[in-house]
Structures are given as C-alpha cells and as structure tokens.
C-alpha atoms as a PDB file:
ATOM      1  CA  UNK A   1      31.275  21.744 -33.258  1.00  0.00           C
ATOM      2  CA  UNK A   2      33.027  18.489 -32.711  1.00  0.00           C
ATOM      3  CA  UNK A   3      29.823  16.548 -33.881  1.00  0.00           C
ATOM      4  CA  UNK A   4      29.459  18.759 -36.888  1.00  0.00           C
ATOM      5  CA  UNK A   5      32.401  17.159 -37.682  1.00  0.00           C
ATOM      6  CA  UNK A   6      32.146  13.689 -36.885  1.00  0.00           C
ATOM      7  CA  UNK A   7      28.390  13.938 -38.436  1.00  0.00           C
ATOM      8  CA  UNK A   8      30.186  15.404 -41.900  1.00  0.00           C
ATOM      9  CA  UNK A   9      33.013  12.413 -41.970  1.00  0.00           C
ATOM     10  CA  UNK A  10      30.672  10.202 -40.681  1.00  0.00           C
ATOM     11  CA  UNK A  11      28.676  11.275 -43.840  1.00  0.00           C
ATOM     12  CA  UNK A  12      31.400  11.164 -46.011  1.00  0.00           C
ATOM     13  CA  UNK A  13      32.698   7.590 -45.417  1.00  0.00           C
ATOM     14  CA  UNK A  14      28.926   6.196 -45.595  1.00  0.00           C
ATOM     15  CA  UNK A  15      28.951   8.195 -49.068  1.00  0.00           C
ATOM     16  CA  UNK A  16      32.265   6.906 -50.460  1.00  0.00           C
ATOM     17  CA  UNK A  17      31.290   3.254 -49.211  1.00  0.00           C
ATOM     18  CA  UNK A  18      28.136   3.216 -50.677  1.00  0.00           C
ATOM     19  CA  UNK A  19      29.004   4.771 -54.104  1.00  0.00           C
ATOM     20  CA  UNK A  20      31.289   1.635 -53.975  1.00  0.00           C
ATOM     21  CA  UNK A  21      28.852  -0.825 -53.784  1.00  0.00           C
ATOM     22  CA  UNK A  22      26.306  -0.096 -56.903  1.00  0.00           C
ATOM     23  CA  UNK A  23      26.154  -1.325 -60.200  1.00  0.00           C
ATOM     24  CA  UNK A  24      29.416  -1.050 -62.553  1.00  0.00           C
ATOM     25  CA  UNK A  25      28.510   0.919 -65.591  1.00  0.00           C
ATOM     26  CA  UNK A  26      30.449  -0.332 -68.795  1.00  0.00           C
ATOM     27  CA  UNK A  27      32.482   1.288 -71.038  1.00  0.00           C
ATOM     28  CA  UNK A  28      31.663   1.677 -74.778  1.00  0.00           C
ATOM     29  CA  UNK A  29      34.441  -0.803 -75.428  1.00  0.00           C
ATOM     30  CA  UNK A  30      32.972  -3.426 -73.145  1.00  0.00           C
ATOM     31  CA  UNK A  31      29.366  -2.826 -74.149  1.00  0.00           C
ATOM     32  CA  UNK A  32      30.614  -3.774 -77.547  1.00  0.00           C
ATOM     33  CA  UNK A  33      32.596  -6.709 -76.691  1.00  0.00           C
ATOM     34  CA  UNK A  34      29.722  -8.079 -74.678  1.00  0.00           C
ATOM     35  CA  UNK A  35      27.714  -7.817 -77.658  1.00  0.00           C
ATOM     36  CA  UNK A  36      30.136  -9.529 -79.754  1.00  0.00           C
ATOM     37  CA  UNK A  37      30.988 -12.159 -77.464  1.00  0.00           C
ATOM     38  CA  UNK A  38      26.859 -13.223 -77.231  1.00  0.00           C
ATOM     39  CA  UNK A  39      26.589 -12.483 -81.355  1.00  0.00           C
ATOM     40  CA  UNK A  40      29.517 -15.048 -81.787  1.00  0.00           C
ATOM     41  CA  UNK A  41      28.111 -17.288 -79.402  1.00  0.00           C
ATOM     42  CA  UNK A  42      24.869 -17.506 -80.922  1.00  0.00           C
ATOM     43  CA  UNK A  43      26.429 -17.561 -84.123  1.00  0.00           C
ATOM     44  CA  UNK A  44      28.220 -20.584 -83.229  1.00  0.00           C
ATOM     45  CA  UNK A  45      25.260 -22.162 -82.125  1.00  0.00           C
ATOM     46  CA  UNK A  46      23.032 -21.159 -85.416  1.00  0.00           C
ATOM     47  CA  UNK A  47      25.862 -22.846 -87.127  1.00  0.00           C
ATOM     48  CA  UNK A  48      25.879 -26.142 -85.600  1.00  0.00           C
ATOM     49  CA  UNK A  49      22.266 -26.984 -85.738  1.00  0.00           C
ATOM     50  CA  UNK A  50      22.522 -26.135 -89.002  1.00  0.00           C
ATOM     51  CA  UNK A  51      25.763 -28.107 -89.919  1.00  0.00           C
ATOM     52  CA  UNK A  52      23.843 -31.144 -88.493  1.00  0.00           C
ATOM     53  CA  UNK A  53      20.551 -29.881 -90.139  1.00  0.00           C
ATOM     54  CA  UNK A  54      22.516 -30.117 -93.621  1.00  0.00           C
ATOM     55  CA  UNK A  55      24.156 -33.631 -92.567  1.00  0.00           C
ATOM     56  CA  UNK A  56      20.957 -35.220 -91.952  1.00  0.00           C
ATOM     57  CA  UNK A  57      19.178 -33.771 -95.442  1.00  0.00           C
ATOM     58  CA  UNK A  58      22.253 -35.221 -97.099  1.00  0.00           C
ATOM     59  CA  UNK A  59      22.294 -38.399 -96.309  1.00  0.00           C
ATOM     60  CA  UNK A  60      18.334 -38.203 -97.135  1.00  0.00           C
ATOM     61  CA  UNK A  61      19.048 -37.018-100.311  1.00  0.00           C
ATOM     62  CA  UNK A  62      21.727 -39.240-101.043  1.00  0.00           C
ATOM     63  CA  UNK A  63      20.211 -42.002-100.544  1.00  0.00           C
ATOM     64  CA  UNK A  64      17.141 -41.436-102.746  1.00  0.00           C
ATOM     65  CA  UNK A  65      19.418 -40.052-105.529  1.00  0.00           C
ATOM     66  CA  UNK A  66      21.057 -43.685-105.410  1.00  0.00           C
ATOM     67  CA  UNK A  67      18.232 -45.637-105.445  1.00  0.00           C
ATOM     68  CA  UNK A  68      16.495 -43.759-108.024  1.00  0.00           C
ATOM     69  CA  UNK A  69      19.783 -44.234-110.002  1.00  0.00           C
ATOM     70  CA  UNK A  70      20.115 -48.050-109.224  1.00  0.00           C
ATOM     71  CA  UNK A  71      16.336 -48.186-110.578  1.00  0.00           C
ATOM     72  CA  UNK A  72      17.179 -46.857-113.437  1.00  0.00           C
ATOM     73  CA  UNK A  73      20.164 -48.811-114.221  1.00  0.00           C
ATOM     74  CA  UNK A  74      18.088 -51.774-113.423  1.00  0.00           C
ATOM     75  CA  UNK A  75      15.475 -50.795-116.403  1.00  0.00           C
ATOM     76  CA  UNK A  76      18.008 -50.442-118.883  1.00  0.00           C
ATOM     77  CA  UNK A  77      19.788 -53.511-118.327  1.00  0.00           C
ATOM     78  CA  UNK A  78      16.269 -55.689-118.939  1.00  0.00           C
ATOM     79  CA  UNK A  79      15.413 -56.411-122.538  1.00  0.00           C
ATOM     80  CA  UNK A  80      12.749 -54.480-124.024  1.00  0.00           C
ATOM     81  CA  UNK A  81      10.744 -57.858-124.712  1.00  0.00           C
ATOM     82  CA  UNK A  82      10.610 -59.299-121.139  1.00  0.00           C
END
C-alpha cells in the first residue's frame, strides 16, 4: 500500500513538473499584439526604403528638370539670327 502511494505522488509531482515545462500557449490578446508589433515593424521598414527610394528619384528628377529649364532659358536668350 505504501508504494501505491509513493508511486501515485511520485506520479503526480513528475506530472505537475512536466506540464510546467512545455510550450506557453498565447492568449488572443497577445497573438494579436505579436502580430501588430511585426506588422508595425515591417511597416516601418517598408517605409524607410521607400522614404530613401523617393529621396534618391528626387534629386534625379530635380536635377534634369533644371537643366532642361536652364537649356531652355539659354535658347531664348540667343538671337534668332545667330
């Protein structure tokens, strides 16, 4: 009878201590904060490369708009004749 006992408790302890030790399941609340927390992150990202993206393009385009405007201030200011 006595190890019945023991064997049961024995039993019991391994079972609480291993239930312990698995993988923590998430709430619905954390699952969705998770998901937020990467979205924003990679939203952030997305964001930056683009913000640099659009830098780079501007100063492209800038710079041919002025020269194509210079060029054309250029022309007008010669005489027809010449």
């Amino acid at each position: 009878m006595k190890k019945i006992v023991l064997s049961i408790l024995a039993g019991a302890a391994l079972t609480f201590t291993m239930s312990s030790c698995g993988e923590k399941l998430l709430t619905d609340e954390q699952v969705q904060a998770e998901i937020v927390k990467g979205f924003e992150a990679g939203k952030a990202a997305a964001e930056t490369e683009m913000e640099a993206k659009c830098q780079a393009d501007f100063e492209t385009r800038a710079s041919a708009e002025f020269d194509r405007l210079k060029a054309e201030a250029v022309a007008a200011a010669m005489p027809a004749g010449k």
